[in-house]
Protein backbone atom coordinates (compact mmCIF):
# COMPACT_ATOMS: atom_id res chain seq x y z
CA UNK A 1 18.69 -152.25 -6.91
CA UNK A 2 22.25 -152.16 -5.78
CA UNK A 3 23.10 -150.07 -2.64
CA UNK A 4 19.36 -151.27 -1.50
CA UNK A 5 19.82 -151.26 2.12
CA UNK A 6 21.73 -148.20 2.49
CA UNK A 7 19.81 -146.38 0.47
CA UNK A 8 16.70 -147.66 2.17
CA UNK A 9 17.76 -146.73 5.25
CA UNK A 10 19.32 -143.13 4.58
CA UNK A 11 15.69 -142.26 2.62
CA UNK A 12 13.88 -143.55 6.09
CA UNK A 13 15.93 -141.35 7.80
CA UNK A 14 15.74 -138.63 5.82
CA UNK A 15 11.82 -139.12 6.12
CA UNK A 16 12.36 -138.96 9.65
CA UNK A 17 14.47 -135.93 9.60
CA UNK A 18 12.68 -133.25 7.13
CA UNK A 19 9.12 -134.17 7.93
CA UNK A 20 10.38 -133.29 11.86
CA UNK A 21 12.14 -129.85 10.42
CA UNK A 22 9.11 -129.69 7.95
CA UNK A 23 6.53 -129.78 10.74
CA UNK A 24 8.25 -127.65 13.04
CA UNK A 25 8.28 -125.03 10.77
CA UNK A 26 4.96 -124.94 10.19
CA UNK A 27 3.45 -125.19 13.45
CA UNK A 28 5.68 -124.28 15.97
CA UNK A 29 5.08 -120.93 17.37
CA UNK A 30 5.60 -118.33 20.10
CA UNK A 31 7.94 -115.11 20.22
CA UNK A 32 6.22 -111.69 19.16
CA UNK A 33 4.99 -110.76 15.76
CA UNK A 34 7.86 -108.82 13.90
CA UNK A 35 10.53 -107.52 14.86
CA UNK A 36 12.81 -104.07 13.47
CA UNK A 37 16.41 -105.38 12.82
CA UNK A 38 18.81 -102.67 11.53
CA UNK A 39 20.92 -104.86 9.09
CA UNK A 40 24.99 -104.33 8.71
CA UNK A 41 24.27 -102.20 5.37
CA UNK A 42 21.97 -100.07 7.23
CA UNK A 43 18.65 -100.89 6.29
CA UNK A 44 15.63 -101.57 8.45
CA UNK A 45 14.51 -104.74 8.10
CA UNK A 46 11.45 -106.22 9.76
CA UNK A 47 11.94 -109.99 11.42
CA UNK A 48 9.32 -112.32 11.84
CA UNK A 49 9.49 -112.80 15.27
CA UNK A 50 7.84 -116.13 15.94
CA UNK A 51 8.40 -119.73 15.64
CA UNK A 52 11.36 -121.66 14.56
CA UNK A 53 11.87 -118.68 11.78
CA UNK A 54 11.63 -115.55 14.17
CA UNK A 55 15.01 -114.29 13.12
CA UNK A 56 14.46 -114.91 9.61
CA UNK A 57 12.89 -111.74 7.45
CA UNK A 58 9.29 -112.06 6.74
CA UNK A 59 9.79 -112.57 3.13
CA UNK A 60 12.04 -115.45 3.86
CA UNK A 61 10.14 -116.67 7.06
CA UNK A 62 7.50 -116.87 4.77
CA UNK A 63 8.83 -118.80 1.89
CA UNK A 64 10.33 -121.43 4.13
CA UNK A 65 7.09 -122.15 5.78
CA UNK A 66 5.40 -122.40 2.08
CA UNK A 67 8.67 -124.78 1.67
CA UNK A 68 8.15 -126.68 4.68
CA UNK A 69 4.47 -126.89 3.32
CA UNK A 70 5.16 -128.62 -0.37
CA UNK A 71 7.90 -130.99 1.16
CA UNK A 72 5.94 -131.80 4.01
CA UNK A 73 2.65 -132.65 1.78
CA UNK A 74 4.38 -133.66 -1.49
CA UNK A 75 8.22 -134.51 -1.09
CA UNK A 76 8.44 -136.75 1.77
CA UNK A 77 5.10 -139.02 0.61
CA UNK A 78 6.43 -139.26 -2.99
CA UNK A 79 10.12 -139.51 -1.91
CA UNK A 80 8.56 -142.90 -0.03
CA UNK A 81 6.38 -144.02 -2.61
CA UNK A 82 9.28 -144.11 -5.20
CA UNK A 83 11.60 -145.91 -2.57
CA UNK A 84 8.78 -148.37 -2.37
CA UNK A 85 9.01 -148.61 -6.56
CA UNK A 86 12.83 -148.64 -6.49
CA UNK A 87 13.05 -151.53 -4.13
CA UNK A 88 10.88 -153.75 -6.13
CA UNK A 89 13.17 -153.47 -9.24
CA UNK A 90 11.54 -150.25 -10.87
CA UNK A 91 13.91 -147.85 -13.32
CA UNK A 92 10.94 -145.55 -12.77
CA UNK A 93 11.10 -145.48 -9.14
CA UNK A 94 14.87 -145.12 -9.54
CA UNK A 95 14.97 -142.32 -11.30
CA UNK A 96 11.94 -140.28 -9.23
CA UNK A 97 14.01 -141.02 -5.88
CA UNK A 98 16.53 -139.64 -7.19
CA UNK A 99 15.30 -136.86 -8.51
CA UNK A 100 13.36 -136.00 -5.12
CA UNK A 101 16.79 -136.64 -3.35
CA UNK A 102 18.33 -133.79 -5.58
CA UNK A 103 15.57 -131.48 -4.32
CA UNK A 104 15.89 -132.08 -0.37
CA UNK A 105 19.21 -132.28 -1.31
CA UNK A 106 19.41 -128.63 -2.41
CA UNK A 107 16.87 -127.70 -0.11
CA UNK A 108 18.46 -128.63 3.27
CA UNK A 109 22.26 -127.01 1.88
CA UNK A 110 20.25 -123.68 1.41
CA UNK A 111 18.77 -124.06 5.17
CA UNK A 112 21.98 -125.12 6.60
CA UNK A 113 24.27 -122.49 4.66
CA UNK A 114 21.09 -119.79 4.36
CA UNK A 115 19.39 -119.97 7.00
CA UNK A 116 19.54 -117.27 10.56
CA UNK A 117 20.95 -120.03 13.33
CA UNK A 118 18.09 -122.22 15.62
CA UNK A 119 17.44 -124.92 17.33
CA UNK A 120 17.24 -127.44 14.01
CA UNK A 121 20.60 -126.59 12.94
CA UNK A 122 22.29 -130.26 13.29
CA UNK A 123 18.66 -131.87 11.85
CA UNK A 124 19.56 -129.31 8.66
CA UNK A 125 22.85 -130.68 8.77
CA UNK A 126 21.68 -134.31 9.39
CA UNK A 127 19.39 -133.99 6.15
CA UNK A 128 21.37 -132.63 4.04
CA UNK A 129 24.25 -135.18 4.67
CA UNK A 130 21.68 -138.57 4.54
CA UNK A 131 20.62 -136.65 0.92
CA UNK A 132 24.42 -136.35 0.22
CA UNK A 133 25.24 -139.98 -0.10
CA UNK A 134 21.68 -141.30 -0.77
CA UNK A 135 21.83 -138.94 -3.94
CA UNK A 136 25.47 -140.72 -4.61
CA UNK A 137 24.67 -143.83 -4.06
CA UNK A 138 21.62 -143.85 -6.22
CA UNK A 139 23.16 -142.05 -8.90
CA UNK A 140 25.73 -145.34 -8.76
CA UNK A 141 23.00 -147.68 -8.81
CA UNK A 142 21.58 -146.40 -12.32
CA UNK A 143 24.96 -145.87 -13.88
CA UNK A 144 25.48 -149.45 -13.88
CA UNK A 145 22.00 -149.72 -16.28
CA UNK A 146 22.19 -149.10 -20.30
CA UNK A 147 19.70 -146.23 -20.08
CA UNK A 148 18.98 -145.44 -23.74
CA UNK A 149 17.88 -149.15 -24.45
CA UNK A 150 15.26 -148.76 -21.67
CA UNK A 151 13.74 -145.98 -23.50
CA UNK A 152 11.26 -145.79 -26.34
CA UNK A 153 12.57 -144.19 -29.85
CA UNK A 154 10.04 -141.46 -29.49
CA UNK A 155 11.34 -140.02 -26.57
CA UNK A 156 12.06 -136.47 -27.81
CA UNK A 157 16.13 -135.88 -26.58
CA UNK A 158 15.79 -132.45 -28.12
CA UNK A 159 12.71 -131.28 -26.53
CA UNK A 160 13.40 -131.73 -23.29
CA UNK A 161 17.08 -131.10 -23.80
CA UNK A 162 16.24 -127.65 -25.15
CA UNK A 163 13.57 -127.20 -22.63
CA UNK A 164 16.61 -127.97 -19.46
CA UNK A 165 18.78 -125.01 -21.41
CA UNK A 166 16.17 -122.44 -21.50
CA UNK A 167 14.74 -122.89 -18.26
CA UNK A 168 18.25 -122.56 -16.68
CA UNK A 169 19.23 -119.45 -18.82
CA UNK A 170 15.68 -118.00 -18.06
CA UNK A 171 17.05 -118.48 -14.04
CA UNK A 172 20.43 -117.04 -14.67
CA UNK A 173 19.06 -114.09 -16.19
CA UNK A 174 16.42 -113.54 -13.41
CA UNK A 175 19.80 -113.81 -11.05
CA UNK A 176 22.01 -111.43 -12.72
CA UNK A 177 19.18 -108.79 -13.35
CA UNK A 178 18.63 -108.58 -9.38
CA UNK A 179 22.63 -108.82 -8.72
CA UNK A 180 24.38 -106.68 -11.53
CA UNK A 181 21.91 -103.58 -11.40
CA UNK A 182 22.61 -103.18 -7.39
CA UNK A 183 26.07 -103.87 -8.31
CA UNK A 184 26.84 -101.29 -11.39
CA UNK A 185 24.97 -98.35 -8.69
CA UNK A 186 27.62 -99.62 -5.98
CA UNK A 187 24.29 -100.76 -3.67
CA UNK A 188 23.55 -104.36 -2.15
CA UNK A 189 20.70 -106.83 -3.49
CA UNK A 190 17.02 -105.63 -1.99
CA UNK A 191 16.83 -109.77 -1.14
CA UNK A 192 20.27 -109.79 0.96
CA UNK A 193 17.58 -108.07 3.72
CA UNK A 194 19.60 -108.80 6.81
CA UNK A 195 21.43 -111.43 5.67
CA UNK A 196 25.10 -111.34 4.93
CA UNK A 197 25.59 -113.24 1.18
CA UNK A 198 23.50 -114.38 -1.57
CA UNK A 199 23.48 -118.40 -0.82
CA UNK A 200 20.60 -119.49 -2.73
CA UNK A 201 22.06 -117.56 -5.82
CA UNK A 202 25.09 -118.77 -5.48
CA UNK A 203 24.20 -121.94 -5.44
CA UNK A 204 22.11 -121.53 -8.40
CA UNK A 205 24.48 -119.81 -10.88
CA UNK A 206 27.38 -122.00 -9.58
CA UNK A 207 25.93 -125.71 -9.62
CA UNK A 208 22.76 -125.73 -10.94
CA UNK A 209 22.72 -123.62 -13.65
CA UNK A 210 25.37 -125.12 -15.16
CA UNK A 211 23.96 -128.50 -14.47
CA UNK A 212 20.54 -127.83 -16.34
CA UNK A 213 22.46 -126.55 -19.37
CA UNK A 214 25.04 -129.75 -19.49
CA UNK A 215 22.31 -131.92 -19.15
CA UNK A 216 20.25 -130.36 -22.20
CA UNK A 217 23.41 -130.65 -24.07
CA UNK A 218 24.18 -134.24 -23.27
CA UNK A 219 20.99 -135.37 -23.76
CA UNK A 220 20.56 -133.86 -27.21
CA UNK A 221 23.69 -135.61 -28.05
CA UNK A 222 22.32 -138.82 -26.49
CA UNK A 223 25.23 -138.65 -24.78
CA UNK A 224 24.69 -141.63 -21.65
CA UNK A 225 25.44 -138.95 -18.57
CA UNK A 226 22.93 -136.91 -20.48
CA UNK A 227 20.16 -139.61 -20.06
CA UNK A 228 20.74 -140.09 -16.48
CA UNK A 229 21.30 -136.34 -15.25
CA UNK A 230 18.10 -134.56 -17.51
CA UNK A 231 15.33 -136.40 -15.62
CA UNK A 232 17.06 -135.74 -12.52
CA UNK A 233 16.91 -131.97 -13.06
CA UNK A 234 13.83 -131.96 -14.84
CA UNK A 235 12.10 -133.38 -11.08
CA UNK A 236 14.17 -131.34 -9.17
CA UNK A 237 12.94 -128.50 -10.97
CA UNK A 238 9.82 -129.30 -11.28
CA UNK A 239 9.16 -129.75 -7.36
CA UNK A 240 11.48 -126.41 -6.71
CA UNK A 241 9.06 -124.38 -8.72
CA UNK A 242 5.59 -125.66 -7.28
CA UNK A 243 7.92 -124.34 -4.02
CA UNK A 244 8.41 -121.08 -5.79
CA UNK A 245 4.84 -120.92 -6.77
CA UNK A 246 3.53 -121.81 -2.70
CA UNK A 247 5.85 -119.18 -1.92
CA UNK A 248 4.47 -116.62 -4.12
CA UNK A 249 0.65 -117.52 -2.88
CA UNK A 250 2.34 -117.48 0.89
CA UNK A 251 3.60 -113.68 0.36
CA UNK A 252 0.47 -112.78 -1.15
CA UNK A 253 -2.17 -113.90 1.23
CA UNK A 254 0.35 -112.39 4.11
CA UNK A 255 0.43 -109.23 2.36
CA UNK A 256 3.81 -109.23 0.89
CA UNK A 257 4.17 -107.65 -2.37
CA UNK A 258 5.32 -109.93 -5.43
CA UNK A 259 5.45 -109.67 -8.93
CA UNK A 260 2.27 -111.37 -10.51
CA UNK A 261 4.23 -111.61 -14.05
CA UNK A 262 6.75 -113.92 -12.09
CA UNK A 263 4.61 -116.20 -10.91
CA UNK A 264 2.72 -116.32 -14.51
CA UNK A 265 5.95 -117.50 -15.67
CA UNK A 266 6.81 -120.17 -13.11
CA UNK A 267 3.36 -121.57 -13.89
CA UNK A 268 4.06 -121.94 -17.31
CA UNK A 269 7.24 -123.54 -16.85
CA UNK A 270 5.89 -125.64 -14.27
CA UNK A 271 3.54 -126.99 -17.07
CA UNK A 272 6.64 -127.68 -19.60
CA UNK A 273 8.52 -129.21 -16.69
CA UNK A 274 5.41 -131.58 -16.11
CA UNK A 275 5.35 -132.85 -19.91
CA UNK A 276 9.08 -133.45 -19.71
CA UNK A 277 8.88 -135.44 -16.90
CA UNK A 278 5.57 -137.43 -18.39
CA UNK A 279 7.38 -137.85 -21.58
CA UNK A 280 10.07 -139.41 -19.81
CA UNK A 281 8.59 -141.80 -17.40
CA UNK A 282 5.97 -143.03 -20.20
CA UNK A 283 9.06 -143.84 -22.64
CA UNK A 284 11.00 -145.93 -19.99
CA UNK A 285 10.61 -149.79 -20.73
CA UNK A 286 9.57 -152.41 -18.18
């Protein structure tokens, strides 16, 4: 793998970095339970008041603890695993760390840009650059292989091309529903809380989006970028919505209300997601 030692050493330290965030997340805690915040569009908003989070709402304090949670258990072990598979010559293990880059990636940009200011600001920053250049410089390393002659003729381009476009439009549409409606009635978002901009939604309808629908069209034209960026964005998505899912169970067993029919949905997709990402790894050659 080109870029081996660099990339070795910024996924070590990115190891390092989230599972410290991660865990301190989780377990730190302290401060008093809730506090009333009146936010700068007048509404009352209710802090959670302890732990690393305590200026964070408690809808948000709780969905970054259910975050902290999947990365913790799930994205740091298999971000190592598929280092370990990369480094002894694997495509497979390539294209996993890359993908699971992409995710901690976009996770630690919507802590650093999202989150309410505390003491693991510059480990948010620190993350979120090591995922920068890893990402970059493992994207390099598999744009110098022929990707479509490492893959079986039955992998299905369409499928899972078609499968990146509707997921992506299914997001926008969730996005604009909760942002135009406030917006035609002259109000603010019910999810800007406290907070004083959208940054997960932009990020969303401006980069990623865009990126899941380019990479179902590329890859249904078998188009080489295509090949590359779909799996990326299939395991990025994948991982973000067993986040979304933990976050939904968080709310609930906290007594937060969510929408059940939501979280039906992410299930489902998280199923499709799963058989993309199967169909993929199981047509890649040795």
């Amino acid at each position: 793998m080109k870029y081996r030692k660099a990339i070795s050493f910024l996924t070590i330290l990115i190891v390092i970095l989230a599972g410290t965030a991660a865990a301190c997340g989780i377990f730190l805690t302290g401060g008093e339970k809730e506090i009333s915040l009146r936010s700068i569009h007048g509404n009352l908003v209710m802090a959670y008041g302890h732990g690393i989070y305590k200026n964070e709402s408690v809808s948000m304090a709780l969905q970054a603890k259910a975050q902290d949670g999947v990365t913790l258990v799930l994205g740091i072990p298999a971000l190592l695993g598929s280092l370990v598979l990369a480094g002894r010559g694997s495509l497979k293990g390539r294209f996993l760390l890359l993908g699971l880059l992409g995710y901690l990636l976009y996770t630690y940009a919507t802590y650093s840009f999202g989150a309410m200011y505390n003491g693991l600001f510059l480990v948010y920053a620190a993350v979120l650059s090591a995922c920068f250049f890893a990402f970059i410089l493992t994207f390099f390393s598999l744009w110098e292989e022929d990707i479509p002659s490492r893959l079986g003729k039955g992998f299905p381009e369409k499928f899972v091309g078609t499968i990146l476009i509707i997921t992506a439009v299914l997001a926008g549409m969730m996005w604009l529903k909760r942002i135009c409606i406030p917006l035609i009635h002259q109000e603010v978002p019910g999810e800007l809380e406290h907070y004083t901009t959208l940054v997960i939604q932009a990020l969303d309808l401006s980069i990623l989006i865009p990126a899941g629908i380019l990479s179902g069209i590329l890859l249904m034209k078998k188009n080489k970028f295509g090949y590359l960026l779909a799996p990326v964005m299939v395991i990025k998505q994948m991982v973000l919505v067993i986040v979304i899912i933990a976050m939904f169970i968080n709310q609930s067993v906290n007594g937060v209300s969510t929408d059940v029919s939501e979280l039906v949905v992410f299930l489902v997709i998280a199923v499709i997601l799963s058989r993309c990402l199967y169909l993929f790894l199981a047509n890649i050659k040795s």
